[in-house]
PDB file of N, CA and C in Angstrom:
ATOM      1  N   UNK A   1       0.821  -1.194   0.000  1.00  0.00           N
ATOM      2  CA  UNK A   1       0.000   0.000   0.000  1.00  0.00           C
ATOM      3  C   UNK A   1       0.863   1.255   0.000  1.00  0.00           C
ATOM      4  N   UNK A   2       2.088   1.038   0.794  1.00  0.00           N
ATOM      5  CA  UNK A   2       2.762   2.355   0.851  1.00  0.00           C
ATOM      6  C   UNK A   2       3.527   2.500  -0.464  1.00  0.00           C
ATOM      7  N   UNK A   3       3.590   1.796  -1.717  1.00  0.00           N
ATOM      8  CA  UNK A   3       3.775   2.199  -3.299  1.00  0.00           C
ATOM      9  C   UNK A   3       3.332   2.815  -3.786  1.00  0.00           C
ATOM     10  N   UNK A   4       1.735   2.933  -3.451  1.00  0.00           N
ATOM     11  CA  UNK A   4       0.933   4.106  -4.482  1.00  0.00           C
ATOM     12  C   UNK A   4       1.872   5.802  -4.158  1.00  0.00           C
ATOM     13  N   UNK A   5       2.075   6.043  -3.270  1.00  0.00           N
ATOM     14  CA  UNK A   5       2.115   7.100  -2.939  1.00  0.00           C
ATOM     15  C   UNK A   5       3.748   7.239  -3.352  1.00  0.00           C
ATOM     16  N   UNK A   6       4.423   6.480  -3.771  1.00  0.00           N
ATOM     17  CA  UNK A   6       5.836   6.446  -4.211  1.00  0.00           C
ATOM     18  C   UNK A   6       5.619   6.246  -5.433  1.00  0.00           C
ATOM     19  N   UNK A   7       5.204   5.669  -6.214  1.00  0.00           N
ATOM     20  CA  UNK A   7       4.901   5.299  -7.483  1.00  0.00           C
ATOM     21  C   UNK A   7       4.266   6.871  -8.214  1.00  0.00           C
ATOM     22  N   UNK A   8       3.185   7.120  -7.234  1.00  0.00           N
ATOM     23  CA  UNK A   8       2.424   8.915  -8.079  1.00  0.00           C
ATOM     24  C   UNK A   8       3.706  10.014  -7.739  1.00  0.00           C
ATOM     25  N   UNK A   9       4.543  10.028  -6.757  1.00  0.00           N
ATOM     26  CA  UNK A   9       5.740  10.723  -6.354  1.00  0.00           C
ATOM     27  C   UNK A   9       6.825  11.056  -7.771  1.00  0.00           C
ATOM     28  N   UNK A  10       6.948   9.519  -7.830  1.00  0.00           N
ATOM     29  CA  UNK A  10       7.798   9.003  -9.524  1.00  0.00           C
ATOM     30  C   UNK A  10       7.155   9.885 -10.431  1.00  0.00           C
ATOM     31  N   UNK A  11       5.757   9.480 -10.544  1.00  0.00           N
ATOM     32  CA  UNK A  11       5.416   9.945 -11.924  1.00  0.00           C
ATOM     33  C   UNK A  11       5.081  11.761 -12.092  1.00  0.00           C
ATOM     34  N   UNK A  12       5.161  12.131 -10.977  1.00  0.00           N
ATOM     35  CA  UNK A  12       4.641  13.101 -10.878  1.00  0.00           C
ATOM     36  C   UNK A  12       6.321  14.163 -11.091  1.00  0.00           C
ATOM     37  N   UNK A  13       7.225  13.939 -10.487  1.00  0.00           N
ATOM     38  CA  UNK A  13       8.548  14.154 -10.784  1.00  0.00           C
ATOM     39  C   UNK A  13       8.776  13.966 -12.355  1.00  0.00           C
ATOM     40  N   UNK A  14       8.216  12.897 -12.814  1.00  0.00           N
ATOM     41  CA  UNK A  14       8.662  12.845 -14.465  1.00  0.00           C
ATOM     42  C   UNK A  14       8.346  13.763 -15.311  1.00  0.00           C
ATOM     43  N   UNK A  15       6.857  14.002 -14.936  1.00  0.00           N
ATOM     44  CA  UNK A  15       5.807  14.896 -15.698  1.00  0.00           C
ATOM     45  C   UNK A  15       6.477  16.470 -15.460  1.00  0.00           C
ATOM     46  N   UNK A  16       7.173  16.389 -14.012  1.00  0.00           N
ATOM     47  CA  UNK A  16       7.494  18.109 -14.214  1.00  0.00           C
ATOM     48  C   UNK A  16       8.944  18.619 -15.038  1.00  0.00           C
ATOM     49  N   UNK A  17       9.962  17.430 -15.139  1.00  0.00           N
ATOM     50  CA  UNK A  17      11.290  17.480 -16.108  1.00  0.00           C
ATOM     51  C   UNK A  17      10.631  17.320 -17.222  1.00  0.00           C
ATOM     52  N   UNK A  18       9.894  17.025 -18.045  1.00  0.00           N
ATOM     53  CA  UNK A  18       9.401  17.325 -19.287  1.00  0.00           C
ATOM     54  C   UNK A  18       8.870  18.783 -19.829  1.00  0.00           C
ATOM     55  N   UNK A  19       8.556  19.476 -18.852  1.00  0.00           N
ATOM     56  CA  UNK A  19       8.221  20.630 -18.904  1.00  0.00           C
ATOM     57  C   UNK A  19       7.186  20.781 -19.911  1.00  0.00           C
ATOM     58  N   UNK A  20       6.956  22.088 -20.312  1.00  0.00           N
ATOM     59  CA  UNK A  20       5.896  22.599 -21.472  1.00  0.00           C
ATOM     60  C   UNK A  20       6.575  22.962 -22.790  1.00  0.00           C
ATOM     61  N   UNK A  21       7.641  22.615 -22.624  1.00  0.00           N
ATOM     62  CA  UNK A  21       8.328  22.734 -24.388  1.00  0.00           C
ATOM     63  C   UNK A  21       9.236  24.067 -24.075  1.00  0.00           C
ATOM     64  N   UNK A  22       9.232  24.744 -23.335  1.00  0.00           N
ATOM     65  CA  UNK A  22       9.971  25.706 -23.051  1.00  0.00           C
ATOM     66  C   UNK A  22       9.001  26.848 -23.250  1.00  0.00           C
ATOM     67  N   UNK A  23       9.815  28.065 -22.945  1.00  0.00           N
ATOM     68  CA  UNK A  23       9.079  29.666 -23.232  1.00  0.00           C
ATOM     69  C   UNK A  23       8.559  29.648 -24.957  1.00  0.00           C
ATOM     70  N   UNK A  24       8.026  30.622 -25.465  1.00  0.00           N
ATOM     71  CA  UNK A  24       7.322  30.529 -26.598  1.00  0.00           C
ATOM     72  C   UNK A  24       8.193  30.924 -27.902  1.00  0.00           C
ATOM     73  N   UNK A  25       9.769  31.705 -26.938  1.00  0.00           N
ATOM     74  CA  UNK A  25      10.519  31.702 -27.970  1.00  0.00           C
ATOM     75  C   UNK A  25      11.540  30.676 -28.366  1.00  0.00           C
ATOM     76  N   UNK A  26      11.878  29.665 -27.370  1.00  0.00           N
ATOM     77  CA  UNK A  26      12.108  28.087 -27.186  1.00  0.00           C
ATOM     78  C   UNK A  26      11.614  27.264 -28.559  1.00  0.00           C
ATOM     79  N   UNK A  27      10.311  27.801 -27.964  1.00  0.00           N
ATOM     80  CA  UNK A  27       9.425  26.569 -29.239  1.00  0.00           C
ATOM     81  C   UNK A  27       9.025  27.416 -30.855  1.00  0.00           C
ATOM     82  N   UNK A  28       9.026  28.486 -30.621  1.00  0.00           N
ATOM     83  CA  UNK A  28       9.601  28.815 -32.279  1.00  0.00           C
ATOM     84  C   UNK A  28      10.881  28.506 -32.907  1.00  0.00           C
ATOM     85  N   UNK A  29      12.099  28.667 -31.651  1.00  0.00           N
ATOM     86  CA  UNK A  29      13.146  28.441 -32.282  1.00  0.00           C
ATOM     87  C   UNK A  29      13.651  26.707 -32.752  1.00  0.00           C
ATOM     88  N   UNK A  30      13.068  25.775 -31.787  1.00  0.00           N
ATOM     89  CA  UNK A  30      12.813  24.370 -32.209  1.00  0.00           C
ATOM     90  C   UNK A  30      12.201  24.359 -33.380  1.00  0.00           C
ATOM     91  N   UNK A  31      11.078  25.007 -33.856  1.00  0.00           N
ATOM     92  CA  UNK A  31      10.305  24.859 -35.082  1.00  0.00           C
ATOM     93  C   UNK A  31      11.222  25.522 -36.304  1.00  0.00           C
ATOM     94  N   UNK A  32      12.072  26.567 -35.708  1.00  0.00           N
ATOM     95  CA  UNK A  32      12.303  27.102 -37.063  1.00  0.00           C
ATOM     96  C   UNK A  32      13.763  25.770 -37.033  1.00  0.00           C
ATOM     97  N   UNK A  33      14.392  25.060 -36.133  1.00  0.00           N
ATOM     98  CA  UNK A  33      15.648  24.124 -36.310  1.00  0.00           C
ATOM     99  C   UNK A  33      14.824  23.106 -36.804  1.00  0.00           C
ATOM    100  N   UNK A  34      13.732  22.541 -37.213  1.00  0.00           N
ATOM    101  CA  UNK A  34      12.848  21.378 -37.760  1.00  0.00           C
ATOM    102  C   UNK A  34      12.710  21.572 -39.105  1.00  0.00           C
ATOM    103  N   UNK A  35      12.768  23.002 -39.686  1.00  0.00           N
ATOM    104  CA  UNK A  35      12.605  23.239 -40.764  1.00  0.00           C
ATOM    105  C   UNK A  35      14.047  23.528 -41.461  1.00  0.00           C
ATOM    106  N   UNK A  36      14.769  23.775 -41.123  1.00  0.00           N
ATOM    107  CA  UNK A  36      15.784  23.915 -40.960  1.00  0.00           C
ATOM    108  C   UNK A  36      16.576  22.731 -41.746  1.00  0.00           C
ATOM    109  N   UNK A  37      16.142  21.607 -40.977  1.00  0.00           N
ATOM    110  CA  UNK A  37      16.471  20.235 -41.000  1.00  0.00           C
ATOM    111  C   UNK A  37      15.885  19.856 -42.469  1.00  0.00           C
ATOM    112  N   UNK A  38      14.789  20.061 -42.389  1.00  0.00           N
ATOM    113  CA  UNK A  38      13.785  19.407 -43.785  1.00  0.00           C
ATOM    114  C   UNK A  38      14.702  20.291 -44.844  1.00  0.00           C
ATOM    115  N   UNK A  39      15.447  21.410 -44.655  1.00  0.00           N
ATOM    116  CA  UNK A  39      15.936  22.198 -45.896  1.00  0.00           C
ATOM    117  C   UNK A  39      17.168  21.446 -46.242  1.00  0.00           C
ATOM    118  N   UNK A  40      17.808  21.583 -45.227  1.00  0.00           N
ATOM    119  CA  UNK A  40      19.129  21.457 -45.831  1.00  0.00           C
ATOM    120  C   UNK A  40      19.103  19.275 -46.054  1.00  0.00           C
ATOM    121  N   UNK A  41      18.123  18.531 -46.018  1.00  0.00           N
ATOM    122  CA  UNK A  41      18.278  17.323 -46.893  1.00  0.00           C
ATOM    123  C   UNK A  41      19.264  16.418 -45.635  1.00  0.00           C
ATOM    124  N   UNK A  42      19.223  16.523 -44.962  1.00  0.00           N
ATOM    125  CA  UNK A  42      20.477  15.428 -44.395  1.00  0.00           C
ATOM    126  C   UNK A  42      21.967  16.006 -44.419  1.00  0.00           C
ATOM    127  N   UNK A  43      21.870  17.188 -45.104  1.00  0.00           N
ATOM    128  CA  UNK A  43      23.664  17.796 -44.931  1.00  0.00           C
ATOM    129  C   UNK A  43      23.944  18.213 -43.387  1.00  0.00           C
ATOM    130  N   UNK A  44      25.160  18.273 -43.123  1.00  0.00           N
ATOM    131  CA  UNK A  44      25.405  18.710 -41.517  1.00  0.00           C
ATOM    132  C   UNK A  44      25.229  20.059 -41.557  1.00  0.00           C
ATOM    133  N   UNK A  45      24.806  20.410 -40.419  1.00  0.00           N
ATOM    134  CA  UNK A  45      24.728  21.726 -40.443  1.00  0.00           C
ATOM    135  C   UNK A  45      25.124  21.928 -38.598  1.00  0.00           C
ATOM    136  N   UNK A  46      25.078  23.548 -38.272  1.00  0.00           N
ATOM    137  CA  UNK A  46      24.904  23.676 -36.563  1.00  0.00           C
ATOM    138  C   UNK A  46      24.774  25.248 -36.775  1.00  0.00           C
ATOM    139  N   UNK A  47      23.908  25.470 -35.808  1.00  0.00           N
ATOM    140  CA  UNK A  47      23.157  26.433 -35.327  1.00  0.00           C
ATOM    141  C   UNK A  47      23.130  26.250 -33.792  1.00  0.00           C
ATOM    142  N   UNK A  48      22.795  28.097 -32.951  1.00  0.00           N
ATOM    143  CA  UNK A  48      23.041  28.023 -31.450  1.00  0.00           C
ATOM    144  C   UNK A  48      21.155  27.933 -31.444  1.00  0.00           C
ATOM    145  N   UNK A  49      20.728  27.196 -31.228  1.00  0.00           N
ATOM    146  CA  UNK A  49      19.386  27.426 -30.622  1.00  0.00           C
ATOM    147  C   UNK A  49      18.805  28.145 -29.905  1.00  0.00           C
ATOM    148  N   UNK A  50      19.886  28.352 -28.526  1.00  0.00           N
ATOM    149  CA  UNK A  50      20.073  29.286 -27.427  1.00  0.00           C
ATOM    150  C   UNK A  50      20.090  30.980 -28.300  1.00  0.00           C
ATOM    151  N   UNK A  51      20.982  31.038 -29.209  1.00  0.00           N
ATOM    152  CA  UNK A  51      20.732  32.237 -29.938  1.00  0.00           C
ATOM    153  C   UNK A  51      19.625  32.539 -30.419  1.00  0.00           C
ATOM    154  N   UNK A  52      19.308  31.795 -31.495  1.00  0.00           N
ATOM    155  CA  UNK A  52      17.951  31.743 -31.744  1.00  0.00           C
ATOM    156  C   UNK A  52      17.099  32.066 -31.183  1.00  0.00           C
ATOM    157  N   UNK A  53      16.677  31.658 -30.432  1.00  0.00           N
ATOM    158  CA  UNK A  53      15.690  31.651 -29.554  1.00  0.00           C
ATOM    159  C   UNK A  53      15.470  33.419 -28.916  1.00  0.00           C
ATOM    160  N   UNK A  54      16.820  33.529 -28.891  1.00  0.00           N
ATOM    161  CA  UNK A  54      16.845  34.909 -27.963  1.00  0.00           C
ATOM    162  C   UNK A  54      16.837  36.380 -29.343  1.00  0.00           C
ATOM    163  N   UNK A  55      16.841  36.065 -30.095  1.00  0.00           N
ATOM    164  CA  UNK A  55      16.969  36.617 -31.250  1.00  0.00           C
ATOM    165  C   UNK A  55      15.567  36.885 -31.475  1.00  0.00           C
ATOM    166  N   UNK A  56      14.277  36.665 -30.831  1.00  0.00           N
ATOM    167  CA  UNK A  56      12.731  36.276 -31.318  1.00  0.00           C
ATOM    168  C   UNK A  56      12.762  37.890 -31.616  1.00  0.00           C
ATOM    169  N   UNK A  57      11.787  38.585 -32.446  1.00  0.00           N
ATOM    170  CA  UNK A  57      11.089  39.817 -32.195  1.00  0.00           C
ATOM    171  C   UNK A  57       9.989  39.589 -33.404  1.00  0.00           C
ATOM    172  N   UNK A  58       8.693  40.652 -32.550  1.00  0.00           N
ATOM    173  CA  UNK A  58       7.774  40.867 -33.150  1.00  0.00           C
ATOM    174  C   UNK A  58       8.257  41.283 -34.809  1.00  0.00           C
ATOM    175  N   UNK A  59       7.420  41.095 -35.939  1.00  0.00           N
ATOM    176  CA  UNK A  59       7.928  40.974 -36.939  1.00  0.00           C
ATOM    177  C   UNK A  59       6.937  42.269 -37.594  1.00  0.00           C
ATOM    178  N   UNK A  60       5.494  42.708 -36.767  1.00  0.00           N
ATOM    179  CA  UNK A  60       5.162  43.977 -37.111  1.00  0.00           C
ATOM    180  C   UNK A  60       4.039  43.123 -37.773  1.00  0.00           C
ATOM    181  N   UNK A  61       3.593  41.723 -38.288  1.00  0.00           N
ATOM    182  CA  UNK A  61       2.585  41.248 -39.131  1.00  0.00           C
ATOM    183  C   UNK A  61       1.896  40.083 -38.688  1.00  0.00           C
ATOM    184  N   UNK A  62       1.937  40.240 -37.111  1.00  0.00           N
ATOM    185  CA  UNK A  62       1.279  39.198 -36.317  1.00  0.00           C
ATOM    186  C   UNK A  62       2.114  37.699 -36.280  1.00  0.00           C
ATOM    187  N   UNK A  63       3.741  38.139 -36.814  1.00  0.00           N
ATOM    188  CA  UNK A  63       4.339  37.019 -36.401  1.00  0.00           C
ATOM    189  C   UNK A  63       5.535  37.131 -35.696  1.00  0.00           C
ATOM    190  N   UNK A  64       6.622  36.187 -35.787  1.00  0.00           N
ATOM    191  CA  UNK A  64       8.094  36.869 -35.135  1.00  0.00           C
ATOM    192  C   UNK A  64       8.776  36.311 -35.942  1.00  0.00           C
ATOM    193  N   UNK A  65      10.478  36.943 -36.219  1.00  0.00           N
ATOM    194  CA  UNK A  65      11.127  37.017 -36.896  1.00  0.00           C
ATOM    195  C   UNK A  65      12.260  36.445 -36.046  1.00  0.00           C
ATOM    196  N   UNK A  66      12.752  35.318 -36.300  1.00  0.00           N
ATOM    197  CA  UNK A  66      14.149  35.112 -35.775  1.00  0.00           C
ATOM    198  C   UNK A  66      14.952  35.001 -36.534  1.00  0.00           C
ATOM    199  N   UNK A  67      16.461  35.330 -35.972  1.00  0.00           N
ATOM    200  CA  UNK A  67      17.901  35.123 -37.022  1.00  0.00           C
ATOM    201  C   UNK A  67      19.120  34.758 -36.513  1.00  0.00           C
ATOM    202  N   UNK A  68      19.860  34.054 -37.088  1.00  0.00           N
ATOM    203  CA  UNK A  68      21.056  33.480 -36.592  1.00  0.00           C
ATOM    204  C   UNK A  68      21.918  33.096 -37.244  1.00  0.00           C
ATOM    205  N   UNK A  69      23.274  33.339 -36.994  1.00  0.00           N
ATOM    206  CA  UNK A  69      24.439  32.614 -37.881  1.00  0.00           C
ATOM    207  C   UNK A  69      24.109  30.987 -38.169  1.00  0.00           C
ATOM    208  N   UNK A  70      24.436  30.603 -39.388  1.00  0.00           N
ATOM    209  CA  UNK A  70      24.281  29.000 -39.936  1.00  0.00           C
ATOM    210  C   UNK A  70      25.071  28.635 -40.559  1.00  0.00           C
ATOM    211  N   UNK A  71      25.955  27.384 -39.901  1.00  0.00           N
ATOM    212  CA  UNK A  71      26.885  26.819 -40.511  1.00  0.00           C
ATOM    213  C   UNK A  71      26.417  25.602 -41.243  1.00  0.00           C
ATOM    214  N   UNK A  72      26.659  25.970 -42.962  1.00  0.00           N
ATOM    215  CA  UNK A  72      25.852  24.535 -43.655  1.00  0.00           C
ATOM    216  C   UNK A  72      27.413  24.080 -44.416  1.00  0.00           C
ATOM    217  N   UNK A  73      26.711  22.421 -43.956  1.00  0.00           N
ATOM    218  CA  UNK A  73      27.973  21.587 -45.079  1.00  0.00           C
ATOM    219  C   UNK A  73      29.032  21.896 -43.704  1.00  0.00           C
ATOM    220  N   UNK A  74      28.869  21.933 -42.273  1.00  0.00           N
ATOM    221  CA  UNK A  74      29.626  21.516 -40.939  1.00  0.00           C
ATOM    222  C   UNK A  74      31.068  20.425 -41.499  1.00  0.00           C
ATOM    223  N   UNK A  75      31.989  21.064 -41.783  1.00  0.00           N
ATOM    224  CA  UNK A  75      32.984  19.977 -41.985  1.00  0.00           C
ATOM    225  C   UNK A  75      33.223  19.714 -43.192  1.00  0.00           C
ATOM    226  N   UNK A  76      32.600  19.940 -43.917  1.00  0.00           N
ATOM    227  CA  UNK A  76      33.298  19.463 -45.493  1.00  0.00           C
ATOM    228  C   UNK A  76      33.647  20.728 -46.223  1.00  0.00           C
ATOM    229  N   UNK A  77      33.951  19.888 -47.376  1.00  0.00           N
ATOM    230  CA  UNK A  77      35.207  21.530 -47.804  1.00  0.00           C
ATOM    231  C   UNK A  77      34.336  22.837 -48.615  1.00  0.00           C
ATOM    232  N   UNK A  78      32.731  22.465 -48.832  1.00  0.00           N
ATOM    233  CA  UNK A  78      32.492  23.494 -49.177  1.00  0.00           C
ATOM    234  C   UNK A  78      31.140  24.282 -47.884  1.00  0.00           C
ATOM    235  N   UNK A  79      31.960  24.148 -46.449  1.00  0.00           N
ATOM    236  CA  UNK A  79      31.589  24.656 -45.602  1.00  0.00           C
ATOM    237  C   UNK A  79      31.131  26.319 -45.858  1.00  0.00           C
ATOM    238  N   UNK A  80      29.888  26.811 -45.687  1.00  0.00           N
ATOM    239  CA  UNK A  80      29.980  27.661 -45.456  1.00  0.00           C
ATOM    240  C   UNK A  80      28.846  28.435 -44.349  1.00  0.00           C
ATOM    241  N   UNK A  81      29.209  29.802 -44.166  1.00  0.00           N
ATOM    242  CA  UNK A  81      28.576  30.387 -43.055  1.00  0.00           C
ATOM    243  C   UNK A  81      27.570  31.247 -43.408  1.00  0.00           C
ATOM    244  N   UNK A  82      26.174  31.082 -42.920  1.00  0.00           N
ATOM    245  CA  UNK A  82      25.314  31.925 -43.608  1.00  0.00           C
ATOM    246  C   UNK A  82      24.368  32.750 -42.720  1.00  0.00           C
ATOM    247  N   UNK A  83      22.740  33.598 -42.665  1.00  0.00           N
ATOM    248  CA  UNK A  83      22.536  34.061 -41.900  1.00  0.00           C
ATOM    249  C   UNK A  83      21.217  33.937 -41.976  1.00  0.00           C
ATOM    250  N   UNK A  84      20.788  32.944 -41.083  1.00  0.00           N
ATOM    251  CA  UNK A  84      19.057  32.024 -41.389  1.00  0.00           C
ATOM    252  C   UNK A  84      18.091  33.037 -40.666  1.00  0.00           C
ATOM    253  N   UNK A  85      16.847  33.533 -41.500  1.00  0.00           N
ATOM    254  CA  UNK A  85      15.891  34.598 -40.979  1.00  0.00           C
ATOM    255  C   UNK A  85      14.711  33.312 -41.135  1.00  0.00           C
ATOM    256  N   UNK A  86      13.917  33.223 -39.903  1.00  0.00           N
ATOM    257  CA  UNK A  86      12.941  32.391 -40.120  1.00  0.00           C
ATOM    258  C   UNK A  86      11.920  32.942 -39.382  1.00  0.00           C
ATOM    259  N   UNK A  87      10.918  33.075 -40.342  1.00  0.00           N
ATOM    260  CA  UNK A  87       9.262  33.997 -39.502  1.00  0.00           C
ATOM    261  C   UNK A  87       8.164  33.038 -39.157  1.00  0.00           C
ATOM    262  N   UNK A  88       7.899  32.909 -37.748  1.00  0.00           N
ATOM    263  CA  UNK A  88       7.162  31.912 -37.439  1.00  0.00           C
ATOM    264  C   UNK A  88       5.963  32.495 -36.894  1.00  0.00           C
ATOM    265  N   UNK A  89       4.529  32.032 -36.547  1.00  0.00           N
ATOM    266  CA  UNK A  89       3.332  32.234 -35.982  1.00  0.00           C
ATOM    267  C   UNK A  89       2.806  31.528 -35.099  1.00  0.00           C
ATOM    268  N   UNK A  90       3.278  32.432 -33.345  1.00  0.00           N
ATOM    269  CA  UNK A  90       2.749  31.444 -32.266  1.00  0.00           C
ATOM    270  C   UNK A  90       1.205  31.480 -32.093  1.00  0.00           C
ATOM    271  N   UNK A  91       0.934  30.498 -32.034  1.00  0.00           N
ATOM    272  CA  UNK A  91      -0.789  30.390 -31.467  1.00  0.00           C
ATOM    273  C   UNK A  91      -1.141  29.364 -30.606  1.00  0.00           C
ATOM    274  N   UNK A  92      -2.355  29.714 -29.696  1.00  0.00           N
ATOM    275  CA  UNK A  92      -2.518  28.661 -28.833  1.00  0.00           C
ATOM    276  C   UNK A  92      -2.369  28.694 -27.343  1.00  0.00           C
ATOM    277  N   UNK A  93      -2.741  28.099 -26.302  1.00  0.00           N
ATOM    278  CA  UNK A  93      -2.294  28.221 -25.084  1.00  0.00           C
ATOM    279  C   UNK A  93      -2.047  26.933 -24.501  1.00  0.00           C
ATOM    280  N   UNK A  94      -0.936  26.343 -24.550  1.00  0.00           N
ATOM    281  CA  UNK A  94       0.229  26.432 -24.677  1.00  0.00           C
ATOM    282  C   UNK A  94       0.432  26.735 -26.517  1.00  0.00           C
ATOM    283  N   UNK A  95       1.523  27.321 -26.412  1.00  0.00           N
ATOM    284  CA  UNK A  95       1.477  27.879 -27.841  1.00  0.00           C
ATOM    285  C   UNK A  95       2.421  27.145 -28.659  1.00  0.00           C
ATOM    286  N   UNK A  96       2.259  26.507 -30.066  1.00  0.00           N
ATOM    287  CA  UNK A  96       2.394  26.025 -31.073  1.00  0.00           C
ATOM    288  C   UNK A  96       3.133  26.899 -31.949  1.00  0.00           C
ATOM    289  N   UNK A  97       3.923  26.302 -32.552  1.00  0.00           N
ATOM    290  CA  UNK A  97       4.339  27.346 -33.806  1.00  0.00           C
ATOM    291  C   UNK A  97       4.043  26.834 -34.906  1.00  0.00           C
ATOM    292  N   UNK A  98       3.978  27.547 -36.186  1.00  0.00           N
ATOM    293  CA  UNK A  98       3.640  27.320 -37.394  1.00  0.00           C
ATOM    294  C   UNK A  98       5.235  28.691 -38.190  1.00  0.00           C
ATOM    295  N   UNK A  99       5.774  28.069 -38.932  1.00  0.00           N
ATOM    296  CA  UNK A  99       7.021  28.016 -39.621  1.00  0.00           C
ATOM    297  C   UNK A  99       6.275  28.911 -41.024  1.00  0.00           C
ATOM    298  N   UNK A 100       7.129  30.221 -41.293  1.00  0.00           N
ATOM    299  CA  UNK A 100       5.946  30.677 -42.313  1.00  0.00           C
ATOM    300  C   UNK A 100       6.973  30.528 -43.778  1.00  0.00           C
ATOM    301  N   UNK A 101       7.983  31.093 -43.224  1.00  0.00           N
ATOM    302  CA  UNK A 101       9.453  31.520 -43.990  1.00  0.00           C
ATOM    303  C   UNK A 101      10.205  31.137 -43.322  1.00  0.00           C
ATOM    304  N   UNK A 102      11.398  30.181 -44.366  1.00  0.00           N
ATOM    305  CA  UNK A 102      13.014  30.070 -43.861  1.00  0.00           C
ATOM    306  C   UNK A 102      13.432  30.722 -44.998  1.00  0.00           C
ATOM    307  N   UNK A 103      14.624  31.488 -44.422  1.00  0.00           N
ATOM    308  CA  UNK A 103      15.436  32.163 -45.609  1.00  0.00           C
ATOM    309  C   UNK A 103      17.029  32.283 -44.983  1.00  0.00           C
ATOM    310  N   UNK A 104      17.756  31.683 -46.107  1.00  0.00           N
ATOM    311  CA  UNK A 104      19.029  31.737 -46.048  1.00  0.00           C
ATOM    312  C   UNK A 104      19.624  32.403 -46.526  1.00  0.00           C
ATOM    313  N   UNK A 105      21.083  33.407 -45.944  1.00  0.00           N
ATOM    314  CA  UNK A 105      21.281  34.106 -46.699  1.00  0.00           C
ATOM    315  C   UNK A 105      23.025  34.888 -46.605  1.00  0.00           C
ATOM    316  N   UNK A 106      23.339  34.544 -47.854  1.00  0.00           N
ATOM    317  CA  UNK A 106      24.997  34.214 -48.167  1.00  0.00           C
ATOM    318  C   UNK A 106      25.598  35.892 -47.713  1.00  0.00           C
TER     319      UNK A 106
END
């Protein structure tokens, strides 16, 4: 009998390290690194997320605008460094993003 109350302890500890996906500029900046992913095909790439993320601003058209240095082709010889603007649209409570524009740019 004295498990239940160790067992809901467990689960209840699990449920709070999962958190809510992070702050809302967290989860745009995950959405705009998902798309990110789908662009560049499987090539290596790296981006600071942490930048990203902190980079959010209102975009003036009911969305936000993030930007960040992007290293595409990570390691091979036609590495190069570029500067990814991606406009996303939070909605929702907890809020969702929707990916409007990725743009890369040499």
């Amino acid at each position: 009998m004295q498990m239940k109350p160790i067992l809901s302890a467990v689960a209840v500890a699990l449920l709070a390290g999962c958190g809510g996906g992070g702050t809302p500029a967290d989860i745009a900046a995950k959405a705009c690194d998902a798309q990110v992913q789908q662009q560049v095909q499987g090539q290596p790439y790296q981006l600071d997320l942490a930048m990203l993320a902190s980079s959010m601003k209102d975009d003036g058209r009911g969305g936000h605008l993030l930007t960040v240095p992007v290293t595409v082709n990570l390691g091979l010889a036609d590495q190069s460094v570029q500067q990814l603007e991606c406009s996303v649209r939070l909605t929702g409570d907890p809020p969702t993003a929707e990916v409007l524009n990725v743009r890369f740019i040499w």
